[in-house]
C-alpha atoms as a PDB file:
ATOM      1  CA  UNK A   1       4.089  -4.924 -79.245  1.00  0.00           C
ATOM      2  CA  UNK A   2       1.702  -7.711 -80.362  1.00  0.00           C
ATOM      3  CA  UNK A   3       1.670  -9.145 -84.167  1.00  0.00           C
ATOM      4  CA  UNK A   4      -1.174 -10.677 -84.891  1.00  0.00           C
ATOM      5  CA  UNK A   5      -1.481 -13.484 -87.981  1.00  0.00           C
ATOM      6  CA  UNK A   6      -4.734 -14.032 -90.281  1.00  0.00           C
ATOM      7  CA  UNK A   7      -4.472 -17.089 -92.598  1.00  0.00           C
ATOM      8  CA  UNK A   8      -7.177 -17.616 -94.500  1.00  0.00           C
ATOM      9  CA  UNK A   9      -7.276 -21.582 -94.995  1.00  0.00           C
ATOM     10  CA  UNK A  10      -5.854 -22.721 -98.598  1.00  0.00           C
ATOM     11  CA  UNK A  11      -7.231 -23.880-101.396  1.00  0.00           C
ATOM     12  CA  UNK A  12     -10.052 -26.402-101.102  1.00  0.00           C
ATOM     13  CA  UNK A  13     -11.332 -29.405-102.929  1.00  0.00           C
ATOM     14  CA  UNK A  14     -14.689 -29.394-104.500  1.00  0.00           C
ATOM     15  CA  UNK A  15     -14.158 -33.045-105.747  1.00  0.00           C
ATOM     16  CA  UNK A  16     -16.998 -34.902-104.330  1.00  0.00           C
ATOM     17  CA  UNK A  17     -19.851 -32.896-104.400  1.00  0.00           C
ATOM     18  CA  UNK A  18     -21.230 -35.212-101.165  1.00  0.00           C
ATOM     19  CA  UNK A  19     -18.736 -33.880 -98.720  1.00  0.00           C
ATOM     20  CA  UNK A  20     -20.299 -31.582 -96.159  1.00  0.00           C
ATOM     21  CA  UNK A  21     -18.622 -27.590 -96.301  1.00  0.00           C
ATOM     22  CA  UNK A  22     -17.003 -28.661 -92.740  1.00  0.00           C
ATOM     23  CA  UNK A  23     -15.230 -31.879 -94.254  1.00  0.00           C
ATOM     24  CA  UNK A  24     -13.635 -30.715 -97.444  1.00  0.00           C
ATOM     25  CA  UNK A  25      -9.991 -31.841 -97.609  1.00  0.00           C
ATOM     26  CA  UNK A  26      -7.436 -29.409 -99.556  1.00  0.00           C
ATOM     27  CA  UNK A  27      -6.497 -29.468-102.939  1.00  0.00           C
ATOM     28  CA  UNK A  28      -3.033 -29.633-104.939  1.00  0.00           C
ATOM     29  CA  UNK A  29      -2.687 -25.955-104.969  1.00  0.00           C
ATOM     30  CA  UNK A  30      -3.915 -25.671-101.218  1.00  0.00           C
ATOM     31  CA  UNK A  31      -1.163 -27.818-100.399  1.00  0.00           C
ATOM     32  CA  UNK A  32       1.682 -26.235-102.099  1.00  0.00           C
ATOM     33  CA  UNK A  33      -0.018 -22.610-100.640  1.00  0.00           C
ATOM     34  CA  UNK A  34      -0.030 -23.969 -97.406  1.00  0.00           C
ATOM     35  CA  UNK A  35       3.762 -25.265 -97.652  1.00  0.00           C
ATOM     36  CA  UNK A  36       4.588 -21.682 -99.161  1.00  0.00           C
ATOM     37  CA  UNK A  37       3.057 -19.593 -96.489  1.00  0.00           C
ATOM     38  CA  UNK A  38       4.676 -21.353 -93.673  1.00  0.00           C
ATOM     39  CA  UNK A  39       8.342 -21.291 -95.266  1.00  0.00           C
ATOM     40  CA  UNK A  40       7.402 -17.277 -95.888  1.00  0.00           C
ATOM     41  CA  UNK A  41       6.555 -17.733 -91.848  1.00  0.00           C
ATOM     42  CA  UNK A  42       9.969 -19.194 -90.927  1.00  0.00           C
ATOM     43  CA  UNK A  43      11.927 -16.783 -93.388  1.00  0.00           C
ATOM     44  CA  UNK A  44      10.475 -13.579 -91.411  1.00  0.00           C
ATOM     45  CA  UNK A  45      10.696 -15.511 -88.101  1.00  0.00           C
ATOM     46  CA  UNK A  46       7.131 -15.206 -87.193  1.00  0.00           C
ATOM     47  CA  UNK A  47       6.544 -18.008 -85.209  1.00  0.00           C
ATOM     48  CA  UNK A  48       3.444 -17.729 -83.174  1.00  0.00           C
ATOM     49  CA  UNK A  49       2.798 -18.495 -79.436  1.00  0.00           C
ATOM     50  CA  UNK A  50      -0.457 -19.846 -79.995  1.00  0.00           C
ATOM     51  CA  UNK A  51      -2.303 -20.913 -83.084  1.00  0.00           C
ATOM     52  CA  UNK A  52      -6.260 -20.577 -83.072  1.00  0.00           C
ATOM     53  CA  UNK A  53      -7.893 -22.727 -85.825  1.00  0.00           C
ATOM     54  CA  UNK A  54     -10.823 -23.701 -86.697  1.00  0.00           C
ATOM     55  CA  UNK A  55     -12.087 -27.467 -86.504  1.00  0.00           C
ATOM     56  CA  UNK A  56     -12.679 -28.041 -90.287  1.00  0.00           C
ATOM     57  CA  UNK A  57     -10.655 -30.275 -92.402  1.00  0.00           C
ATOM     58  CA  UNK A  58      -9.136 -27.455 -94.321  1.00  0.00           C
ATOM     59  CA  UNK A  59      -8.086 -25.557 -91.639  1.00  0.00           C
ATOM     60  CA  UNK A  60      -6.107 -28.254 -89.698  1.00  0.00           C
ATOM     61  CA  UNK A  61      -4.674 -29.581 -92.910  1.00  0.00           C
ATOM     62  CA  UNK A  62      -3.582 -25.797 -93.795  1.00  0.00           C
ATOM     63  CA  UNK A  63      -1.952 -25.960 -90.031  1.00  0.00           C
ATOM     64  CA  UNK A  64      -0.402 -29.536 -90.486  1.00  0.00           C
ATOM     65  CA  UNK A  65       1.663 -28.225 -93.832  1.00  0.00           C
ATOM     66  CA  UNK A  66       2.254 -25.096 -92.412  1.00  0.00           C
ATOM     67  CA  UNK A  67       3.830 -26.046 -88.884  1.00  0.00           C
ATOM     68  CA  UNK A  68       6.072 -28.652 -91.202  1.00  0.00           C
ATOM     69  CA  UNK A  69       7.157 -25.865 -93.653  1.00  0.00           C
ATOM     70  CA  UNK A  70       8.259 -23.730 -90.658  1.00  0.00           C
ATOM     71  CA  UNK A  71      10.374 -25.686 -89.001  1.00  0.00           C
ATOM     72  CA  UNK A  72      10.096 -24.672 -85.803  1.00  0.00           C
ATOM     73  CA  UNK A  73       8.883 -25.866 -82.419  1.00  0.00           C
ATOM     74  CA  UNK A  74       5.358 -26.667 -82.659  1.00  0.00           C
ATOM     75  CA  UNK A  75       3.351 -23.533 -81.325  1.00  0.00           C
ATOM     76  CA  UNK A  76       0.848 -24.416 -78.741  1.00  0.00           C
ATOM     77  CA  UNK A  77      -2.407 -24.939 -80.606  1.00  0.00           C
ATOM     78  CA  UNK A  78      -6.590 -24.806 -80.040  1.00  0.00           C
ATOM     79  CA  UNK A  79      -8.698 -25.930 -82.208  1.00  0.00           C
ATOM     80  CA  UNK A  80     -11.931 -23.901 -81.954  1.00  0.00           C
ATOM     81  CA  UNK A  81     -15.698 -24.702 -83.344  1.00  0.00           C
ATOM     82  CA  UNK A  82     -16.474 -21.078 -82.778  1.00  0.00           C
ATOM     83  CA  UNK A  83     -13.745 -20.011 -85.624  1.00  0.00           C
ATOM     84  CA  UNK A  84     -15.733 -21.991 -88.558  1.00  0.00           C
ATOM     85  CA  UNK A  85     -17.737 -19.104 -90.647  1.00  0.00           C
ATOM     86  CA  UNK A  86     -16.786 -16.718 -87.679  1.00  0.00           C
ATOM     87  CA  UNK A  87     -17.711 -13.200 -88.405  1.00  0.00           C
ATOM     88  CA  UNK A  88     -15.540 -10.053 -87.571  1.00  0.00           C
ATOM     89  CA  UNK A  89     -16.943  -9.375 -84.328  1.00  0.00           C
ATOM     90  CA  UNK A  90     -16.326 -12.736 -83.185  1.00  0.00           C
ATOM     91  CA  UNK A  91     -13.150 -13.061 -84.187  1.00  0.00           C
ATOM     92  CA  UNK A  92     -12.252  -9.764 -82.924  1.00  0.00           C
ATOM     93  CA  UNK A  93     -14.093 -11.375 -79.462  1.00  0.00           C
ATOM     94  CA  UNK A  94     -12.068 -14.480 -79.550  1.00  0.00           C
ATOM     95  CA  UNK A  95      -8.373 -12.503 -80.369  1.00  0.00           C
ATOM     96  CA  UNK A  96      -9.549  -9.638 -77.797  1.00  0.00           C
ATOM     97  CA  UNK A  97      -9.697 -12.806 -74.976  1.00  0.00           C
ATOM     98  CA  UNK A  98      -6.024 -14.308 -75.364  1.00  0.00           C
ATOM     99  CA  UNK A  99      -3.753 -14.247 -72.728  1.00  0.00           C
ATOM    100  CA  UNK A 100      -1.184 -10.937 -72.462  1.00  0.00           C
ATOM    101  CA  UNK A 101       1.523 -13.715 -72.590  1.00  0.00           C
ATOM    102  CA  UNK A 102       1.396 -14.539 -76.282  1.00  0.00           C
ATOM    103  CA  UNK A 103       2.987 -11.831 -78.169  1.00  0.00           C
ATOM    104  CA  UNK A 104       2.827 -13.196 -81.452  1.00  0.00           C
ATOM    105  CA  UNK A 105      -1.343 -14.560 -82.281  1.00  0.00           C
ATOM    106  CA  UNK A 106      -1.933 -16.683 -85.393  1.00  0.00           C
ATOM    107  CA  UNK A 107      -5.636 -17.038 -86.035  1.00  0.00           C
ATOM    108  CA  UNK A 108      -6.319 -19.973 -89.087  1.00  0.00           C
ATOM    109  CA  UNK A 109     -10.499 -19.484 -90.407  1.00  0.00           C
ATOM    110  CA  UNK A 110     -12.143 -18.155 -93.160  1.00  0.00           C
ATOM    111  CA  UNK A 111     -13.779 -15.715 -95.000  1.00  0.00           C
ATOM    112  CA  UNK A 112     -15.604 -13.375 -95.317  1.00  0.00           C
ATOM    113  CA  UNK A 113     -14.633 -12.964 -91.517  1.00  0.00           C
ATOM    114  CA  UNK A 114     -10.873 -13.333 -91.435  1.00  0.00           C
ATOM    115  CA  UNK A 115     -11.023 -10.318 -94.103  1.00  0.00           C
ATOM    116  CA  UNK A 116     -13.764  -8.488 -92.838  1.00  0.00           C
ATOM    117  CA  UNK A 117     -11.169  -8.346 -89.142  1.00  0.00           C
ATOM    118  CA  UNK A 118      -7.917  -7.812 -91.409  1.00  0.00           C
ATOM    119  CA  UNK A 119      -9.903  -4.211 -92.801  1.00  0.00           C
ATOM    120  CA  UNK A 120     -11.463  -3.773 -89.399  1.00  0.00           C
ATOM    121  CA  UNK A 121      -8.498  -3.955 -87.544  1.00  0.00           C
ATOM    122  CA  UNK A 122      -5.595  -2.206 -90.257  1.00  0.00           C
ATOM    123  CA  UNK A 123      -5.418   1.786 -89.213  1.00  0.00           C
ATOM    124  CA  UNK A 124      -2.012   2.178 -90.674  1.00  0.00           C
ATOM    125  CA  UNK A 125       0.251   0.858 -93.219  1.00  0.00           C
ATOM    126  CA  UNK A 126       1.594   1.360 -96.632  1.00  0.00           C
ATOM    127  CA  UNK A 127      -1.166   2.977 -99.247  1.00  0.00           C
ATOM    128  CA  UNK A 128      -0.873   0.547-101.941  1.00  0.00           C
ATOM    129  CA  UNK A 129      -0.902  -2.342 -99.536  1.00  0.00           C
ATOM    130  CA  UNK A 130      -4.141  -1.474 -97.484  1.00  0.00           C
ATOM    131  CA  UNK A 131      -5.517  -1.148-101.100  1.00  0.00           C
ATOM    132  CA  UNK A 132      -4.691  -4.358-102.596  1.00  0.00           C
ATOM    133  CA  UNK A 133      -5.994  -5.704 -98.978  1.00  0.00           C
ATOM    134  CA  UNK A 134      -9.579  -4.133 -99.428  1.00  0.00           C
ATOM    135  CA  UNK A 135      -9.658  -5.949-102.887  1.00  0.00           C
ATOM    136  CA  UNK A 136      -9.122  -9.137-102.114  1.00  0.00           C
ATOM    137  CA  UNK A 137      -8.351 -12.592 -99.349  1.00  0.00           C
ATOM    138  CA  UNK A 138      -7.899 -15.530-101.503  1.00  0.00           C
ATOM    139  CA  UNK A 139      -7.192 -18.578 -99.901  1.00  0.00           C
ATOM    140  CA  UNK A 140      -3.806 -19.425 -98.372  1.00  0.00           C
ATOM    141  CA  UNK A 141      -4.019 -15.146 -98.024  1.00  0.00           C
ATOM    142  CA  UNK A 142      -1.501 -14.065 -94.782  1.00  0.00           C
ATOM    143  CA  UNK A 143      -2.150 -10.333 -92.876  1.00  0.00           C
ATOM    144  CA  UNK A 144       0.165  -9.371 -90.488  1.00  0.00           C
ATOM    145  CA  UNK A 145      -0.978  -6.980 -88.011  1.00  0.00           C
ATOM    146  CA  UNK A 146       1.285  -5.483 -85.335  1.00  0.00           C
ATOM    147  CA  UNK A 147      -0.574  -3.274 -82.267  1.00  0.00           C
ATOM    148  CA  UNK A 148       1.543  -1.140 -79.975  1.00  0.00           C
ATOM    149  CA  UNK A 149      -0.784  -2.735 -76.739  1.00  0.00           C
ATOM    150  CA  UNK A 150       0.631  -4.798 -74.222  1.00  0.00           C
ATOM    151  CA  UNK A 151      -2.801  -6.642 -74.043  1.00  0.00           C
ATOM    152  CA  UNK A 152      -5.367  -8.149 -76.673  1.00  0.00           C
ATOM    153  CA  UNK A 153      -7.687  -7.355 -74.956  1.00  0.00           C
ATOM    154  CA  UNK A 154      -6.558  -3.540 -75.630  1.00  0.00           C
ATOM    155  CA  UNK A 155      -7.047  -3.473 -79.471  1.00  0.00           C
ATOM    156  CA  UNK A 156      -9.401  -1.582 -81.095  1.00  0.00           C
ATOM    157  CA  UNK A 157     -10.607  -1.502 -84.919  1.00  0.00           C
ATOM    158  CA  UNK A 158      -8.002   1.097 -87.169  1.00  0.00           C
ATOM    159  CA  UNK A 159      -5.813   0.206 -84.240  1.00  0.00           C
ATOM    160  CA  UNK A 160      -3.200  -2.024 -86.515  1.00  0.00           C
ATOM    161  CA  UNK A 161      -0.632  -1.263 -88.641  1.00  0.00           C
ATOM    162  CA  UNK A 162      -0.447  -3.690 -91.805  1.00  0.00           C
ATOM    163  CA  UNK A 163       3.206  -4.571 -91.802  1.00  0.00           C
ATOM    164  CA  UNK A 164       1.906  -7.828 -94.933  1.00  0.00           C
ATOM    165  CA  UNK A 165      -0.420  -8.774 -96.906  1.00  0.00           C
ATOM    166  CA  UNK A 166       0.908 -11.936 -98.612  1.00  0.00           C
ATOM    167  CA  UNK A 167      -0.476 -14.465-101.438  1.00  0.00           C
ATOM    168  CA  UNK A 168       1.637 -17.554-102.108  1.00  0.00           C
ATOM    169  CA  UNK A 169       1.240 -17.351-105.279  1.00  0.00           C
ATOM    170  CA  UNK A 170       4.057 -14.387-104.965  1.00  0.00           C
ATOM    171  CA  UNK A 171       6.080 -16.876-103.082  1.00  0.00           C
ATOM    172  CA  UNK A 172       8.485 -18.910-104.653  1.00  0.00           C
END
């Protein structure tokens, strides 16, 4: 069984209008969505094996407040270039080429990708949750994803079942 973790990076600052996309920092409400979704993280015990994220600000300062809301032993980390503005297919490339080892996958990006993959890759699941999925992946947004494969390189699209689809705004 393999569980696989979309965050969508949290909230970002649009504050100085001269920052570059790549550079903005988060905002207030990133940073209390951030905290939030990795408190939900250590609550369910869903601590990955290896975080993917990608190289801009907001997605290592998501990381940084969500390792530190978990708790846990720091999972082993990349930073990628190729995750900023992925699309679907190479996202699905990049999870697809992780090592068999790493049972539970957290992959930190953005959208339209990361929710492009989450309804690519969700086959099964609750009805109302698949819906409210489709809809929507506002920032700070968490999929979970589990595949009965013993490889990543084994999944295929409709091949998930969507055990979460959480907002931190829901979180207290």
């Amino acid at each position: 069984m393999l569980t696989l973790l979309l965050l969508r990076h949290a909230k970002s600052s649009w504050d100085d209008p001269s920052l570059d996309d790549f550079e903005r920092p988060l905002n207030k409400r990133g940073t209390i969505a951030a905290q939030r979704i990795g408190a939900y993280l250590a609550e369910e015990h869903l601590i990955p094996d290896l975080v993917l994220c990608s190289t801009a600000v907001r997605t290592r300062a998501t990381l940084t407040l969500v390792i530190n809301a978990m708790r846990a032993t720091t999972p082993s980390v990349q930073f990628r270039d190729d995750l900023y503005l992925a699309d679907a297919g190479t996202l699905l490339d990049i999870v697809r080429a992780t090592e068999a080892k790493v049972k539970t996958l957290l992959v930190l990006g953005h959208n339209p990708g990361l929710h492009s993959l989450a309804l690519e890759l969700t086959g099964h699941g609750p009805r109302p949750l698949i819906a409210e999925l489709a809809m929507q992946y506002p920032t700070a947004a968490l999929t979970r994803l589990t595949f009965d494969e013993k490889s990543w390189s084994a999944i295929r699209g409709a091949g998930g079942t969507l055990e979460a689809f959480v907002l931190p705004r829901r979180l207290s």
